[in-house]
C-alpha atoms as a PDB file:
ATOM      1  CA  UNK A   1      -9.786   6.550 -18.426  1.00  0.00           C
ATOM      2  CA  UNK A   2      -6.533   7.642 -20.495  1.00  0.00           C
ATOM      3  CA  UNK A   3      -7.339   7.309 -23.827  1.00  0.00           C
ATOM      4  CA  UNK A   4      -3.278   8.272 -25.573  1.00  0.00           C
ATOM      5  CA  UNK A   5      -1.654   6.489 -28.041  1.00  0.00           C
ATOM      6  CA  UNK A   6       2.328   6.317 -29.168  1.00  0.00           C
ATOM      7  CA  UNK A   7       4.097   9.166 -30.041  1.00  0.00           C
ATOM      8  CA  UNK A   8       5.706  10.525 -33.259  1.00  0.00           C
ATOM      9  CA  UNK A   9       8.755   9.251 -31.995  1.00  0.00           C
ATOM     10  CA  UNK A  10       8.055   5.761 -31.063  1.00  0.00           C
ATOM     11  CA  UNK A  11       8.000   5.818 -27.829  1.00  0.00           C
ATOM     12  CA  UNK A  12       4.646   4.410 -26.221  1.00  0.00           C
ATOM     13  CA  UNK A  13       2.094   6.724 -24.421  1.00  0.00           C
ATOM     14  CA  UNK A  14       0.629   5.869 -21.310  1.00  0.00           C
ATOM     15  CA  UNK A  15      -1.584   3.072 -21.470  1.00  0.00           C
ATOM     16  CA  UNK A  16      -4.688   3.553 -20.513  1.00  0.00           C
ATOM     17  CA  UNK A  17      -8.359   1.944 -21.128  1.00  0.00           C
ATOM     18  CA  UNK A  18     -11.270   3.125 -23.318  1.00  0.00           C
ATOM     19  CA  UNK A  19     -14.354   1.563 -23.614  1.00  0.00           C
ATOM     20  CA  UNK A  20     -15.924  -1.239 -22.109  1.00  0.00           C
ATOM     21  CA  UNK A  21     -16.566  -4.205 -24.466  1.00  0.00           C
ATOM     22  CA  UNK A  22     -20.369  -4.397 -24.664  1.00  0.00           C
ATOM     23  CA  UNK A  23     -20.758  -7.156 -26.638  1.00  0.00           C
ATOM     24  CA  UNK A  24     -18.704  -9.214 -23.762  1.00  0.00           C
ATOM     25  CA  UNK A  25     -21.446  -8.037 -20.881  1.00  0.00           C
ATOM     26  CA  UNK A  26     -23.945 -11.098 -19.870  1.00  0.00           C
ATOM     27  CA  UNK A  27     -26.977 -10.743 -21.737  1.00  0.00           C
ATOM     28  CA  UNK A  28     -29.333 -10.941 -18.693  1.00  0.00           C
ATOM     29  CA  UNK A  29     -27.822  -7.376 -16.963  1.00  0.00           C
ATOM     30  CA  UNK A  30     -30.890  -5.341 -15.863  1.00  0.00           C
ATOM     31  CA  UNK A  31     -32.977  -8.141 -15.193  1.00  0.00           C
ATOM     32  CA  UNK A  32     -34.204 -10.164 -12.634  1.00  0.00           C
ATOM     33  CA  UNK A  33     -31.573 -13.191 -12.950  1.00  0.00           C
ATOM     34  CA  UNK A  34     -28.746 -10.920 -13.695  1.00  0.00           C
ATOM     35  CA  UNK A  35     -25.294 -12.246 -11.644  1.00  0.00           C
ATOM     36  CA  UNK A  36     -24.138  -9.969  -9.306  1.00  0.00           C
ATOM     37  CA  UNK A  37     -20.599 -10.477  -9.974  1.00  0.00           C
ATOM     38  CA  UNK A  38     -19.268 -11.355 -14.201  1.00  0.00           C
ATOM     39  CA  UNK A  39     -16.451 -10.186 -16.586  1.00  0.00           C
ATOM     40  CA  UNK A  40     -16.243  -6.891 -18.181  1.00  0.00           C
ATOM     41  CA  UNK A  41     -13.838  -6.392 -20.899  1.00  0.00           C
ATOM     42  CA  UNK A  42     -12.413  -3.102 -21.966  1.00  0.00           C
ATOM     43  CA  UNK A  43     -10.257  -1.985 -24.917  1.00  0.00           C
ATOM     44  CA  UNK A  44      -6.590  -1.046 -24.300  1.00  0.00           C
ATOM     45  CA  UNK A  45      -5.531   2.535 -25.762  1.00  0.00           C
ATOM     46  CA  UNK A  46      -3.188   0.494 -27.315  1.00  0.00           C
ATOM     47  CA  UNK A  47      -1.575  -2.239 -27.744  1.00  0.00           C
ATOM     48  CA  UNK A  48       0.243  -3.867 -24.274  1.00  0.00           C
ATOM     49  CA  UNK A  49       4.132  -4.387 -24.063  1.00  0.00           C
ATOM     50  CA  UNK A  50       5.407  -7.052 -23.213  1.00  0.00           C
ATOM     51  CA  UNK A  51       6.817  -5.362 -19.816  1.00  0.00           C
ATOM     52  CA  UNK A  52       3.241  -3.993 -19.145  1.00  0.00           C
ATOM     53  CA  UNK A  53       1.509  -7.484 -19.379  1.00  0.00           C
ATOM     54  CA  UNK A  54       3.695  -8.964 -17.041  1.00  0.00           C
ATOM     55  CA  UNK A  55       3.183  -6.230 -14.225  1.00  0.00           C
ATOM     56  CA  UNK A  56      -0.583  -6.229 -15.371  1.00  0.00           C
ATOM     57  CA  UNK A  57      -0.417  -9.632 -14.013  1.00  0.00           C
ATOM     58  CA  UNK A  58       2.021  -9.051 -11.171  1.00  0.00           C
ATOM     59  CA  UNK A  59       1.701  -9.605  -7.902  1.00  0.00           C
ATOM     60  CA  UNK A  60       2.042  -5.791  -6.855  1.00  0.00           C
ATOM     61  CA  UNK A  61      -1.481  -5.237  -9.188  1.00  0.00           C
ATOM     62  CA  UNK A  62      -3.000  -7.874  -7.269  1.00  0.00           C
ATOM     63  CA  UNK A  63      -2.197  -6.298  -4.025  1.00  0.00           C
ATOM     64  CA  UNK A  64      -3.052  -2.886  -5.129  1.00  0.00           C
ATOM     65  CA  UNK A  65      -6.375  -4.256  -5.905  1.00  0.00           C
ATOM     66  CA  UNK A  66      -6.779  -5.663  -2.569  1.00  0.00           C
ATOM     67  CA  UNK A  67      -5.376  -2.611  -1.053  1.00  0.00           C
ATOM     68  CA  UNK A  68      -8.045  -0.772  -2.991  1.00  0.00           C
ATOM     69  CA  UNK A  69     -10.882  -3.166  -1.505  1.00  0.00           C
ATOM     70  CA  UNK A  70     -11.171  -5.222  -4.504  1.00  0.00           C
ATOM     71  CA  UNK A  71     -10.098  -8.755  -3.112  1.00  0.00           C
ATOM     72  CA  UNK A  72     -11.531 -10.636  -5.685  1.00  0.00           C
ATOM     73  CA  UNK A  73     -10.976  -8.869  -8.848  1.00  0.00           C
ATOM     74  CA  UNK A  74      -9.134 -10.716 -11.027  1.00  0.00           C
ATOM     75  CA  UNK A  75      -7.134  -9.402 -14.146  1.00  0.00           C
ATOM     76  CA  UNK A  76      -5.744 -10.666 -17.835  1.00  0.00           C
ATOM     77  CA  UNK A  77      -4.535  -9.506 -20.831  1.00  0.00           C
ATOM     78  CA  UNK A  78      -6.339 -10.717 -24.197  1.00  0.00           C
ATOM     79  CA  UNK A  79      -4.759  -8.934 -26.845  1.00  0.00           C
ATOM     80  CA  UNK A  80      -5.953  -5.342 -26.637  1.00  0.00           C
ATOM     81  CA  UNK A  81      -8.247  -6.262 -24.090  1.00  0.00           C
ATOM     82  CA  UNK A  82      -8.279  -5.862 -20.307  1.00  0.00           C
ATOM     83  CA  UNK A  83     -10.321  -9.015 -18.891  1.00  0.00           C
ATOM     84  CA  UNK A  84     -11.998  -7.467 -15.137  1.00  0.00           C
ATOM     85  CA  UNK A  85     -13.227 -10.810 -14.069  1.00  0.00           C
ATOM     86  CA  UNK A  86     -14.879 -10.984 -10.637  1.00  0.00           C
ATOM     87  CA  UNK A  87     -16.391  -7.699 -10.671  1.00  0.00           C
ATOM     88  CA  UNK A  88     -19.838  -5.990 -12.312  1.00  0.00           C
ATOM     89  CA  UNK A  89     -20.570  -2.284 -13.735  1.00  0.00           C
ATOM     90  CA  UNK A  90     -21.362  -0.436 -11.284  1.00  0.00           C
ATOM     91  CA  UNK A  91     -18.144  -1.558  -9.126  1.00  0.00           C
ATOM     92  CA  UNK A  92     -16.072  -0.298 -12.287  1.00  0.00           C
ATOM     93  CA  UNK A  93     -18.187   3.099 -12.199  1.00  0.00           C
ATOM     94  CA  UNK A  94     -17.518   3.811  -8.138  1.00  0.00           C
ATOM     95  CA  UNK A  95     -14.134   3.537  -8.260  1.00  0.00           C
ATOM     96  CA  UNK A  96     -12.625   0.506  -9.486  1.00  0.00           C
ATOM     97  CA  UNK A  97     -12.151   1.857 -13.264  1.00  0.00           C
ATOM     98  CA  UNK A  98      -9.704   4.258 -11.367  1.00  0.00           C
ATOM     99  CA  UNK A  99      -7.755   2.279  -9.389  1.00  0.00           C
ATOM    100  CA  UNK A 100      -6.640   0.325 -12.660  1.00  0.00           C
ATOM    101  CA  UNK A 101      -6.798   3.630 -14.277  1.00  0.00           C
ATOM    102  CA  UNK A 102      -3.910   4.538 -11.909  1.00  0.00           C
ATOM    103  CA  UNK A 103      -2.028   0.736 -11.929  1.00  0.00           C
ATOM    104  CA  UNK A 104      -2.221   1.413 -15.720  1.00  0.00           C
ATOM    105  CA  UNK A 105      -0.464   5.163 -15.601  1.00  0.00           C
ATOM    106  CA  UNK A 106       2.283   3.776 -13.149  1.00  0.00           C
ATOM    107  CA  UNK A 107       3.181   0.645 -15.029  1.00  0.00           C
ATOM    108  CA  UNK A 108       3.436   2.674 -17.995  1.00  0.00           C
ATOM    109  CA  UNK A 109       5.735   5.397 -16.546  1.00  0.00           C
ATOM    110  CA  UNK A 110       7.887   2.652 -14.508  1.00  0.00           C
ATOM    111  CA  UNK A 111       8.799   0.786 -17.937  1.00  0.00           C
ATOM    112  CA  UNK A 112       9.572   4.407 -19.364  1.00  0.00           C
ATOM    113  CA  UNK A 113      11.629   5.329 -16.982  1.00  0.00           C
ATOM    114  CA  UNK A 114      13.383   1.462 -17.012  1.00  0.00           C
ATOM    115  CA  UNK A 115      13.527   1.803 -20.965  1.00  0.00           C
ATOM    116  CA  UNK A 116      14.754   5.697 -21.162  1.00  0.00           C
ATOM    117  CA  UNK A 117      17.456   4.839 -18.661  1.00  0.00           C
ATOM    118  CA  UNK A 118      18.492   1.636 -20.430  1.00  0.00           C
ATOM    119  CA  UNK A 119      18.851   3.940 -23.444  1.00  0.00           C
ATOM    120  CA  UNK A 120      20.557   6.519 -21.651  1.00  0.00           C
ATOM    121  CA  UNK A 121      23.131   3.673 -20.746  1.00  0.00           C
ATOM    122  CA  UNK A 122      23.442   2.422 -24.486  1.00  0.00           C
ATOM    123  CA  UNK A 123      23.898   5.828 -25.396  1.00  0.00           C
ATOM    124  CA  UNK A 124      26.728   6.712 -22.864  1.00  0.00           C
ATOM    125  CA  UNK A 125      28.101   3.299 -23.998  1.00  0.00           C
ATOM    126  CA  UNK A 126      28.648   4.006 -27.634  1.00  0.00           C
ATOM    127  CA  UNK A 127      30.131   7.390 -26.839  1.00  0.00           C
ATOM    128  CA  UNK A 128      32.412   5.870 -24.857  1.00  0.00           C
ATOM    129  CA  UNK A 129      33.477   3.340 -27.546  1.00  0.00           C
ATOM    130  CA  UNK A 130      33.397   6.023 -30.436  1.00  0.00           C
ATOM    131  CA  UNK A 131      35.644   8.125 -27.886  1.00  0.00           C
ATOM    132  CA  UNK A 132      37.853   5.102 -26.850  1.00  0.00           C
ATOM    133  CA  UNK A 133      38.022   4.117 -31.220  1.00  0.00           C
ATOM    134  CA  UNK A 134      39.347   7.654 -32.013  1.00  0.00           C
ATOM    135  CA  UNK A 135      42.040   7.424 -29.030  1.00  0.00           C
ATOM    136  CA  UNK A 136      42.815   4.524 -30.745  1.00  0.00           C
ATOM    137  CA  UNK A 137      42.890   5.531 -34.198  1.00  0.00           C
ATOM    138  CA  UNK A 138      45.348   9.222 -33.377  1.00  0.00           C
ATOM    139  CA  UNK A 139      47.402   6.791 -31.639  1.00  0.00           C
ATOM    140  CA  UNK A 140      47.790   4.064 -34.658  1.00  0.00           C
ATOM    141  CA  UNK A 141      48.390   7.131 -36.906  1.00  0.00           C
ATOM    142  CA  UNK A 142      50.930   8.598 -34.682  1.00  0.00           C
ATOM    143  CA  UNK A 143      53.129   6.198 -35.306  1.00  0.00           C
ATOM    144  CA  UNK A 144      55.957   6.843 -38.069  1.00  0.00           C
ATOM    145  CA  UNK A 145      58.038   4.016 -39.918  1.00  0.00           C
ATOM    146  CA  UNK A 146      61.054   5.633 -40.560  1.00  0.00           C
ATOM    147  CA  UNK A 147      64.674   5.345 -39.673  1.00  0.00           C
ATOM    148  CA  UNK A 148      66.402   7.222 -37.237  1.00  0.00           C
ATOM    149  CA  UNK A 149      69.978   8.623 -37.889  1.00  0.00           C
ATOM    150  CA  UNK A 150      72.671   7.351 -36.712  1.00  0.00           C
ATOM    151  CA  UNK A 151      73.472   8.374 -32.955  1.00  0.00           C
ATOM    152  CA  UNK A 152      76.094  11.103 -33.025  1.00  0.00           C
ATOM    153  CA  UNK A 153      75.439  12.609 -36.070  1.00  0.00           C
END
């Protein structure tokens, strides 16, 4: 799993998962009334936006999951927690651990790319303003209040 975390220049990394929570694991794993199926919690690289909970919760997750074989996995957001409900260690080991791996990396680069644009936008925006202000400023100052002479002379 991606283990980055935000950049010297603000911008967030790609979130990613690191360990699983041990402490949250049923205390009867390994043993003879073990459940087959429980919730595993694992620790965020850092700490969710906004943007990435809500796809983390989207629809489009859900049917990658199920598109993955993973009908009734279940996902939520707890802080700086992933909450894998519906599913069991060795299901995270063969596979699933990837597929929200990969969910993860895409959400991450989608809002990127949404955010990077928006500030490309903004940028193009106030350059257009500071351009439009200056037009407007050489034309103020281009302006002379003084009398003309007299026609004919």
């Amino acid at each position: 799993m991606d283990t980055t975390t935000r950049t010297s220049d603000g911008q967030s990394a790609t979130l990613g998962l690191g360990a699983v929570l041990v402490a949250s694991l049923p205390a009867a794993l390994m043993t003879e009334v073990a459940p087959d199926r429980y919730t595993v919690e694992a620790v965020f690289t850092r700490r969710p936006e906004k943007d990435e909970v809500a796809e983390i919760l989207g629809a489009r997750t859900h049917d990658d999951l199920i598109s993955a074989g993973y009908p009734t996995v279940e996902l939520a957001v707890a802080d700086r927690r992933l909450v894998i409900a519906n599913t069991n260690l060795p299901e995270l080991r063969d596979g699933l651990a990837a597929v929200i791996a990969d969910r993860l990396a895409a959400i991450s680069t989608e809002i990127h790319e949404k955010q990077d644009a928006a500030a490309i936008r903004f940028e193009e925006a106030a350059m257009r303003e500071h351009t439009r202000a200056a037009a407007v400023a050489a034309l103020a100052e281009s302006i002379t209040f003084a009398s003309s002479p007299p026609v004919g002379e």
